[in-house]
C-alpha atoms as a PDB file:
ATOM      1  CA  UNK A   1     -10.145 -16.834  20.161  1.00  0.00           C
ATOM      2  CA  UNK A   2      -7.710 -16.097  22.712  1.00  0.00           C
ATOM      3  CA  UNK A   3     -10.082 -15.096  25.322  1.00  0.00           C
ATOM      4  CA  UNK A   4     -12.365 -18.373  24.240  1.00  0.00           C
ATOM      5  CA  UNK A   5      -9.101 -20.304  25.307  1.00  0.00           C
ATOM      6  CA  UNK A   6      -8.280 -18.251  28.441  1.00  0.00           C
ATOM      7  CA  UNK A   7     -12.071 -18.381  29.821  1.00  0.00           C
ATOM      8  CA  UNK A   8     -11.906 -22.406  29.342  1.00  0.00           C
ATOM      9  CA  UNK A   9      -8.761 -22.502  31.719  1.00  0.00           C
ATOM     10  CA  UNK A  10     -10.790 -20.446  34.659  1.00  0.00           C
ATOM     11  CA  UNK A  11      -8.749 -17.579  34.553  1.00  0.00           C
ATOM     12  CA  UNK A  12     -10.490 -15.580  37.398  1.00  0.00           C
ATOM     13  CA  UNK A  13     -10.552 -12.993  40.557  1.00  0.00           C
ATOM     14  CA  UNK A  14      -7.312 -13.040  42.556  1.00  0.00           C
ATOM     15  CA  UNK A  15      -5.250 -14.538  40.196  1.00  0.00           C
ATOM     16  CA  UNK A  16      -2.003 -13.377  38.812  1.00  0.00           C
ATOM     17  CA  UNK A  17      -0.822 -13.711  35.158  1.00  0.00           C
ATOM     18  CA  UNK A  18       2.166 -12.941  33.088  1.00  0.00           C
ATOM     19  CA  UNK A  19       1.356 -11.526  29.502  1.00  0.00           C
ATOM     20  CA  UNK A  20       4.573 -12.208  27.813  1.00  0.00           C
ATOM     21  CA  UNK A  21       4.889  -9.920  24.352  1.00  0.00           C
ATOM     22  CA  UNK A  22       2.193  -7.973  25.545  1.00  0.00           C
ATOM     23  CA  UNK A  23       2.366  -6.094  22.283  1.00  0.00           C
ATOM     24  CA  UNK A  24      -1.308  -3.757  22.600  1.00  0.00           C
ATOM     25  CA  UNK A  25      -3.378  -3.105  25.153  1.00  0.00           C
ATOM     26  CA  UNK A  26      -6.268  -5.661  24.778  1.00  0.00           C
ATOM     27  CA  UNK A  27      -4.852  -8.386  26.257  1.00  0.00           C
ATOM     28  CA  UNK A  28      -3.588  -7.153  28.986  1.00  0.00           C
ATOM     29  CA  UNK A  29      -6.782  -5.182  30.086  1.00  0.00           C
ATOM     30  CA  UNK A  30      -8.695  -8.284  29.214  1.00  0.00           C
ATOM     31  CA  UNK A  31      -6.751 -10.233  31.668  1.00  0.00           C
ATOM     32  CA  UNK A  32      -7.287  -7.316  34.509  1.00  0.00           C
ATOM     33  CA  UNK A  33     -11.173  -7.571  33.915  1.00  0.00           C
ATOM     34  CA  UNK A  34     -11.281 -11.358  34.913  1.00  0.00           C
ATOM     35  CA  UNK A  35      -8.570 -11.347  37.726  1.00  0.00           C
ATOM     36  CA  UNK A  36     -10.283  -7.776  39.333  1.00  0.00           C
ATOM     37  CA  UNK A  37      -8.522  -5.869  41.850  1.00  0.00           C
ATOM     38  CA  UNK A  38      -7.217  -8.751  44.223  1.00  0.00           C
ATOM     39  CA  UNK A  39      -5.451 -10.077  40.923  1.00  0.00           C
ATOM     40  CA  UNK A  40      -2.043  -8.982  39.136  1.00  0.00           C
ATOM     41  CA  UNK A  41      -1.118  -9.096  35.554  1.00  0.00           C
ATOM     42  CA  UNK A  42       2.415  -8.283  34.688  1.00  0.00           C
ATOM     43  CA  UNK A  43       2.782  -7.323  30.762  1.00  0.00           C
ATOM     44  CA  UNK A  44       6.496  -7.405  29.452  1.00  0.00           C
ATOM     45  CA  UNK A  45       7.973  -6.825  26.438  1.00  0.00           C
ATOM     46  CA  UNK A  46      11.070  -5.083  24.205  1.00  0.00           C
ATOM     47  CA  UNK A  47       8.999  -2.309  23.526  1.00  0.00           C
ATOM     48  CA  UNK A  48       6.543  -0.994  26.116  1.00  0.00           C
ATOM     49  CA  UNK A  49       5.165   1.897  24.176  1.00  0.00           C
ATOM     50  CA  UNK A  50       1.882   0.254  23.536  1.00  0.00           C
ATOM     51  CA  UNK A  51       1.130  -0.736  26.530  1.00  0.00           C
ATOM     52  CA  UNK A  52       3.123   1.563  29.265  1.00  0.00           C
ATOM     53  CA  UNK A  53      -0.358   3.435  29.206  1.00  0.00           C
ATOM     54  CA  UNK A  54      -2.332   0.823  31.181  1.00  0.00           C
ATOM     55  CA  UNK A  55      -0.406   0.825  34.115  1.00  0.00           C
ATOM     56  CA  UNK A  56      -2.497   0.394  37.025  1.00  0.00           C
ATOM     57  CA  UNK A  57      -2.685  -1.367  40.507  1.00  0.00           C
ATOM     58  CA  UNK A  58      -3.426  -4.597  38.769  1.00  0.00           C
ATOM     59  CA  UNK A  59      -1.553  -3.934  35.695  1.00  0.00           C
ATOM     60  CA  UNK A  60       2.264  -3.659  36.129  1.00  0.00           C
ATOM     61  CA  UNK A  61       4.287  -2.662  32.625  1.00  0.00           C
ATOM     62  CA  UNK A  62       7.676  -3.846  32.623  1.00  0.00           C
ATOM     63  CA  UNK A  63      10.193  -3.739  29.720  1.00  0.00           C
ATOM     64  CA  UNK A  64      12.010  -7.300  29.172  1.00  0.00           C
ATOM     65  CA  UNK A  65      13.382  -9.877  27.135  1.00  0.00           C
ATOM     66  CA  UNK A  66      11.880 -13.322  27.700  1.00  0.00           C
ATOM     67  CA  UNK A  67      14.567 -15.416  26.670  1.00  0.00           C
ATOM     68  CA  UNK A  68      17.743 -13.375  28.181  1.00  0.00           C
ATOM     69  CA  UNK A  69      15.612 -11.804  31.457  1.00  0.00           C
ATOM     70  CA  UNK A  70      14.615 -13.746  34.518  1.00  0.00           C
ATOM     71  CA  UNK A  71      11.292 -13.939  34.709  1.00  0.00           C
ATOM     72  CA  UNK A  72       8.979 -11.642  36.797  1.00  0.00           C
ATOM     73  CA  UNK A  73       9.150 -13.074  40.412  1.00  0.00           C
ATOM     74  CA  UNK A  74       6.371 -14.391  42.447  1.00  0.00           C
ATOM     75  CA  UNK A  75       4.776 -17.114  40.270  1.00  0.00           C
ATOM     76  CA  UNK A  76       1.795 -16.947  37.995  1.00  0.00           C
ATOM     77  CA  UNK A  77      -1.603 -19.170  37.333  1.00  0.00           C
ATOM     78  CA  UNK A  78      -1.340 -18.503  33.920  1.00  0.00           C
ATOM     79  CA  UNK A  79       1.151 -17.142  31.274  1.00  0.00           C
ATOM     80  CA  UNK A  80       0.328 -16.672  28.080  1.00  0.00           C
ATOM     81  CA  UNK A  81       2.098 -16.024  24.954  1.00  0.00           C
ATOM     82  CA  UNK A  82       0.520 -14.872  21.294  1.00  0.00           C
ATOM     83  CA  UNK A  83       2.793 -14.119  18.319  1.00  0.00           C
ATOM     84  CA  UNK A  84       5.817 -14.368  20.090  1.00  0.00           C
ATOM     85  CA  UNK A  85       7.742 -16.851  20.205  1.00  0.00           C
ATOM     86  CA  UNK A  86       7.564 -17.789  16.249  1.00  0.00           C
ATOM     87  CA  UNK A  87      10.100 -14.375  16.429  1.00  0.00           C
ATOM     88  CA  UNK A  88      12.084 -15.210  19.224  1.00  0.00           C
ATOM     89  CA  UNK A  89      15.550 -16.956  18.009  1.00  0.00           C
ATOM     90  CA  UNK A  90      16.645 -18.853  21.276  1.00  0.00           C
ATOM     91  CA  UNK A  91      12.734 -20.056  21.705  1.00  0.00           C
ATOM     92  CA  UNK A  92      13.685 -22.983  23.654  1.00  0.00           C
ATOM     93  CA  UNK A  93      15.184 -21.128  26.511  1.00  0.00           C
ATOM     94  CA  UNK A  94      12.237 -18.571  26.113  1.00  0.00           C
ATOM     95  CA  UNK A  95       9.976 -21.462  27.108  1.00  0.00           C
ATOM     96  CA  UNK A  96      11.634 -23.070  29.585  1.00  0.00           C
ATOM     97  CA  UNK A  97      11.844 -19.643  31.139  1.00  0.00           C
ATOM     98  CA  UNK A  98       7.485 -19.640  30.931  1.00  0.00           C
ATOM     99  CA  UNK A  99       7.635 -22.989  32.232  1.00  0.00           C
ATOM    100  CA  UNK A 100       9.898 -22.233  35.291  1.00  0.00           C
ATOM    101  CA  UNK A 101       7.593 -19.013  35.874  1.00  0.00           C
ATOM    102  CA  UNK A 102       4.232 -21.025  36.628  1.00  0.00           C
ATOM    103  CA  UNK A 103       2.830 -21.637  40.665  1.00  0.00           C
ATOM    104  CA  UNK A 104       2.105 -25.254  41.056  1.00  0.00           C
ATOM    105  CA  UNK A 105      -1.201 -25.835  38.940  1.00  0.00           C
ATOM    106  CA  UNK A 106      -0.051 -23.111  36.645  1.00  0.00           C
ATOM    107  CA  UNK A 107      -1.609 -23.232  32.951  1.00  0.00           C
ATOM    108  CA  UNK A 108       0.574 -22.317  30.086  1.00  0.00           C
ATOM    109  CA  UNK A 109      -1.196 -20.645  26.772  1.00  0.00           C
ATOM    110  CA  UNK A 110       0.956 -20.403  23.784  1.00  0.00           C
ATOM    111  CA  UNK A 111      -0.451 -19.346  20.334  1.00  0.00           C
ATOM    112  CA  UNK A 112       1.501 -18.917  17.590  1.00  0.00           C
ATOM    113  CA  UNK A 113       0.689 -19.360  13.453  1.00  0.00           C
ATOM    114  CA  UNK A 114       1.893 -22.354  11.395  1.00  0.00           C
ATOM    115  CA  UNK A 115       2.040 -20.835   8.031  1.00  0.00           C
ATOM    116  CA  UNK A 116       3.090 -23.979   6.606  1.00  0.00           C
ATOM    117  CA  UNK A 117       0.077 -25.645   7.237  1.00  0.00           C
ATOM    118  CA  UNK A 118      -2.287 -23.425   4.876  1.00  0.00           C
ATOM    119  CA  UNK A 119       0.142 -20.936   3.136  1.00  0.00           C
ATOM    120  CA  UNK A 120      -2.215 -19.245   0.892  1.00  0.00           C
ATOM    121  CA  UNK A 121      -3.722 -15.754   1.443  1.00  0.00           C
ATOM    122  CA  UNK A 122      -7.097 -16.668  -1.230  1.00  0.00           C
ATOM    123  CA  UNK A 123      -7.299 -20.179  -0.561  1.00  0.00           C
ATOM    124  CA  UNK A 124      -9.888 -20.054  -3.894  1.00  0.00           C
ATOM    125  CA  UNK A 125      -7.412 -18.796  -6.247  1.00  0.00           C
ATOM    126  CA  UNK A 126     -10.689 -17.605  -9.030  1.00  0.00           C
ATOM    127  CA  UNK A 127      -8.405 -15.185 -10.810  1.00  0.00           C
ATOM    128  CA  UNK A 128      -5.426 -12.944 -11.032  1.00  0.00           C
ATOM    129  CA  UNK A 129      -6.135 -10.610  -8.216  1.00  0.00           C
ATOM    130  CA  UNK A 130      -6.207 -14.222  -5.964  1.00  0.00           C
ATOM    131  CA  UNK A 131      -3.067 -15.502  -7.945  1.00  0.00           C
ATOM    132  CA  UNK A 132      -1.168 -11.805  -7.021  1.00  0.00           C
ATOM    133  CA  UNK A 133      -2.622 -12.309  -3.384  1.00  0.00           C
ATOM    134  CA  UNK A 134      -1.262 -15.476  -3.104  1.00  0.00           C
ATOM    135  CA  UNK A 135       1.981 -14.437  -4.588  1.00  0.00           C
ATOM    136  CA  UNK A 136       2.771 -11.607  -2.340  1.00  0.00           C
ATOM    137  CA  UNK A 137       2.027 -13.441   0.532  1.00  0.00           C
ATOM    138  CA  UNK A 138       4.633 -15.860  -0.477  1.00  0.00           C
ATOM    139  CA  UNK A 139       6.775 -13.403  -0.373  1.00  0.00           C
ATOM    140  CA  UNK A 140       5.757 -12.405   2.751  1.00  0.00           C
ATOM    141  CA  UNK A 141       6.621 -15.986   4.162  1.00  0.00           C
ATOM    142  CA  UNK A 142      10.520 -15.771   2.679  1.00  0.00           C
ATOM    143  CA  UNK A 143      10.987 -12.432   4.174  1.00  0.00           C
ATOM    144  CA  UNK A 144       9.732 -14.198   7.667  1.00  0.00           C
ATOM    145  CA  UNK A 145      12.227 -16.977   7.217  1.00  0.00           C
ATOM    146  CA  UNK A 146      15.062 -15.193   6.302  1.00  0.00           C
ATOM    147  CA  UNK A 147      14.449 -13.551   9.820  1.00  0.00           C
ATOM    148  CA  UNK A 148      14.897 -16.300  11.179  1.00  0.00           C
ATOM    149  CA  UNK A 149      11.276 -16.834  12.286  1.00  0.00           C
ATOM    150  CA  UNK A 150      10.321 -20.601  12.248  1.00  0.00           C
ATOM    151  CA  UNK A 151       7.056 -20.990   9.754  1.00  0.00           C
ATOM    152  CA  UNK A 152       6.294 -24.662  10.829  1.00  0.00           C
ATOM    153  CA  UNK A 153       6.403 -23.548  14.810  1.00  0.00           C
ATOM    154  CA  UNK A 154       2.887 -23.665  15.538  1.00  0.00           C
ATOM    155  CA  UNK A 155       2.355 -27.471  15.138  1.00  0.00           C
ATOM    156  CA  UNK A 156       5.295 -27.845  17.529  1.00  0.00           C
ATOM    157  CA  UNK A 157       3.289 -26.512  20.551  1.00  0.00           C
ATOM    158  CA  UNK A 158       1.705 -29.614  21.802  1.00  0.00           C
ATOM    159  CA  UNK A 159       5.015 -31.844  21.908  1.00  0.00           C
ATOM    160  CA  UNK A 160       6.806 -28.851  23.349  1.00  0.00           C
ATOM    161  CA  UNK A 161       4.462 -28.802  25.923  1.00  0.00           C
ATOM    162  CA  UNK A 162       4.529 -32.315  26.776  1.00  0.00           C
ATOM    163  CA  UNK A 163       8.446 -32.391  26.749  1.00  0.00           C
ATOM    164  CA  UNK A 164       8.414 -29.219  29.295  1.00  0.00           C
ATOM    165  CA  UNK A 165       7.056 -31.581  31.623  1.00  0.00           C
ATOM    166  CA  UNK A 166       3.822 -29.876  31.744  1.00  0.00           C
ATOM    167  CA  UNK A 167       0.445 -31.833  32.300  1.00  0.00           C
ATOM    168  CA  UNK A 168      -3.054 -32.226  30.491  1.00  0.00           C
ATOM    169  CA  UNK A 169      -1.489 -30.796  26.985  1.00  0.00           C
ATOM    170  CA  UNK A 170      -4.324 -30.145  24.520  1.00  0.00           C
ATOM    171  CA  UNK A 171      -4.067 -28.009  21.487  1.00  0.00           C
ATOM    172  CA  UNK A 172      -6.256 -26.293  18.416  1.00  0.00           C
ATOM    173  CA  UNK A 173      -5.913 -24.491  15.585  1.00  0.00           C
ATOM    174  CA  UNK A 174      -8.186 -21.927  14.141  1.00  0.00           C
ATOM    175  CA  UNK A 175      -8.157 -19.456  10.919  1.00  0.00           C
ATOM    176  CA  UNK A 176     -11.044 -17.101  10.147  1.00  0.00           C
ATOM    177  CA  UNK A 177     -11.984 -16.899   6.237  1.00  0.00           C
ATOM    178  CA  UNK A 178     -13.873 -13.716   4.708  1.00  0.00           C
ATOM    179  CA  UNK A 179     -13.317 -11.849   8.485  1.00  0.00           C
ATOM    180  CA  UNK A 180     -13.295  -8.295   8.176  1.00  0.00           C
ATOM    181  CA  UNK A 181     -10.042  -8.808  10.351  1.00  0.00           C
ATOM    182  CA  UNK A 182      -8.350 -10.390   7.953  1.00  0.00           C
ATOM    183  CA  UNK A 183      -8.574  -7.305   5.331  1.00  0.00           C
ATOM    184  CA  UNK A 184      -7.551  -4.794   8.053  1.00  0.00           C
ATOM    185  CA  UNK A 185      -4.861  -6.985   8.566  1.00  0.00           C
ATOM    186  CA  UNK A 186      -3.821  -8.067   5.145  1.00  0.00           C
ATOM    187  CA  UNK A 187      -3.504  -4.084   4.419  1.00  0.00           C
ATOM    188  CA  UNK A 188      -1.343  -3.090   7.443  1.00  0.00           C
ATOM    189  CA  UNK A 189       0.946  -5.822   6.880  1.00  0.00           C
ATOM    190  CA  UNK A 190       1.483  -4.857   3.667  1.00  0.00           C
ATOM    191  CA  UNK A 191       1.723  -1.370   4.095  1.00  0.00           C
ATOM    192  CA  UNK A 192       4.216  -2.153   6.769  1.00  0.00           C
ATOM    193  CA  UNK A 193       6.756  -3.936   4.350  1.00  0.00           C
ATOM    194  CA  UNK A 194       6.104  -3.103   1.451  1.00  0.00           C
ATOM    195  CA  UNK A 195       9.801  -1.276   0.996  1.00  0.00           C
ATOM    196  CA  UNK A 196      11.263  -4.736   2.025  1.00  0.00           C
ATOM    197  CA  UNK A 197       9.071  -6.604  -0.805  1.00  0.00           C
ATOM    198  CA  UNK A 198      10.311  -4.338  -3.834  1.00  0.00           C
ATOM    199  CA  UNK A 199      13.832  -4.006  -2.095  1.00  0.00           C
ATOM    200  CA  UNK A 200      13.860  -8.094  -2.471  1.00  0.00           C
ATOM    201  CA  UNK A 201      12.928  -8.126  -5.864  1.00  0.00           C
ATOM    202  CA  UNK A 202       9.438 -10.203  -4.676  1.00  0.00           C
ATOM    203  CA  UNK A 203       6.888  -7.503  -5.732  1.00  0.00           C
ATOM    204  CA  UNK A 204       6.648  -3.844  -7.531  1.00  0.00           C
ATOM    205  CA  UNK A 205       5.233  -0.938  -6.366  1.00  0.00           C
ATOM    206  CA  UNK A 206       2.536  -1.125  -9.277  1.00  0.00           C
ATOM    207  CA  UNK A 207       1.944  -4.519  -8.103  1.00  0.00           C
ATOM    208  CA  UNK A 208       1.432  -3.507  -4.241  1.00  0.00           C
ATOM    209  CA  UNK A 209      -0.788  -0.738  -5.082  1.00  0.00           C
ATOM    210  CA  UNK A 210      -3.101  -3.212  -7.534  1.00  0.00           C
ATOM    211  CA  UNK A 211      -3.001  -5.274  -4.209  1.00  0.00           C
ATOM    212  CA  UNK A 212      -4.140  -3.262  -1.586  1.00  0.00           C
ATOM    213  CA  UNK A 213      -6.806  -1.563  -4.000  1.00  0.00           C
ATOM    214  CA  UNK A 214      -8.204  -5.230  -4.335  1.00  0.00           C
ATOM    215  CA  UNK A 215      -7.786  -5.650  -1.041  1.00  0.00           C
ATOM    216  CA  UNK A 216      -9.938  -2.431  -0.046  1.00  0.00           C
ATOM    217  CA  UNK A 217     -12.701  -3.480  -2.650  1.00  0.00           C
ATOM    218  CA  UNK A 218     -13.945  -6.302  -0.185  1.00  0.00           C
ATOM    219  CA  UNK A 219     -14.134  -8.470  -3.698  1.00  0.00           C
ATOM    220  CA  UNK A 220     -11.312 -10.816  -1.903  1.00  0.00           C
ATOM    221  CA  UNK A 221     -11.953 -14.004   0.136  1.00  0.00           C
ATOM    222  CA  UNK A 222      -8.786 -13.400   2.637  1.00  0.00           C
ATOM    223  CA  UNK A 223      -7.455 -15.670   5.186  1.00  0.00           C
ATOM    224  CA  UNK A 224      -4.587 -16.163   7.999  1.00  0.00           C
ATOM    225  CA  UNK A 225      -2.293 -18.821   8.186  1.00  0.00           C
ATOM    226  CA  UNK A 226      -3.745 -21.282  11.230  1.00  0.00           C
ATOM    227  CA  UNK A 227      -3.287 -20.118  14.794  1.00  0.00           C
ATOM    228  CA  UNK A 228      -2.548 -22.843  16.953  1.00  0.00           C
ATOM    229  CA  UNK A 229      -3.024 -22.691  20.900  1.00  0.00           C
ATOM    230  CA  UNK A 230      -1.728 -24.999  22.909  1.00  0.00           C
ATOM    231  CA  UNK A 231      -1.769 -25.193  26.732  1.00  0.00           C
ATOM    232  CA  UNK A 232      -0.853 -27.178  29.403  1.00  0.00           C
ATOM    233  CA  UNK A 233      -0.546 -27.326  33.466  1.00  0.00           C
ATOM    234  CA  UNK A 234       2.688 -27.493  35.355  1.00  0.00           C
ATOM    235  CA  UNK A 235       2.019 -30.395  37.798  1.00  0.00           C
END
């Protein structure tokens, strides 16, 4: 999906982008593959351990902070943004920081999920392994919030955009259903905070382990909440 959206915007040889959150690897590498040798892609984030790795002549790995940190100098034809900003607390300045960023002609790609639009982890809740699903991924959601992450942020993007002064705004959402994705993810995220669900009082142990078994049997019709990219051109 993001690569769908990155390849429509002509992201090619010589160009330079700024991966902001870089998180992993793939997007990153993905982004030195189309802008080739003559191009520069600048990765940044709190935690570099992921990607500190693929540091290359193209590929420069720099630890940063996108709403406190000036951004990397020289301007960019494209930054781009997944997951991130949902997290970030000041996420206005964050943004305006992107915006400022951008060469003349610049496209910004920001993707983040609305899990307020489709909050459900079974969206066909057939039974109780869909009904526990659905129940522990509401959990999941109140945890987010009381982190301060915003779960209606995604449908944002477009007017954010447009009030950035940024040009040729268009937006889309997408969420796979029955992906294979969505079961490797489902389990790590579980796995990964599980001690803050039973700590919370939102699930048991017993409960988790019923989960992830169902999970694992592939019996379960899983989804994400909607990823919404937006993108726009700075004039």
């Amino acid at each position: 999906m993001t690569f769908r959206h990155i390849d429509a915007l002509g992201i090619g040889p010589g160009m330079r982008c700024w991966e902001v959150g870089a998180g992993g690897p793939s997007v990153p590498a993905g982004l030195a593959e189309r802008v080739g040798p003559s191009g520069k892609v600048v990765a940044t984030d709190l935690d570099v351990s992921w990607t500190r790795g693929l540091a290359s002549d193209v590929i420069e790995v720099r630890q940063h902070d996108v709403a406190a940190d000036p951004p990397p100098p020289g301007g960019f034809d494209l930054v781009h943004a997944r997951l991130v900003l949902v997290h970030v607390s000041d996420r206005a300045e964050a943004l305006r920081r992107m915006v400022r960023a951008l060469r003349p002609g610049g496209r910004l790609l920001l993707e983040d999920a609305d899990p307020g639009l489709q909050p459900l982890l079974c969206p066909d809740e057939s039974g109780p392994a869909q009904r526990l699903a659905n129940r522990l991924r509401s959990g999941f959601r109140q945890l987010m919030a009381e982190r301060g992450a915003d779960l209606a942020y995604g449908r944002t993007l477009p007017r954010l955009l447009r009030e950035a002064g940024l040009a040729d705004v268009r937006a889309d959402a997408y969420f796979p259903i029955t992906s294979p994705a969505c079961t490797v993810l489902e389990s790590a995220t579980v796995r990964q905070i599980r001690g803050r669900l039973v700590a919370a009082g939102l699930a048991t142990d017993e409960e988790i382990e019923r989960h992830l078994a169902n999970v694992a049997s592939g019996t379960l019709d899983l989804t994400t909440a909607p990823m919404v990219s937006a993108w726009g051109r700075r004039p």
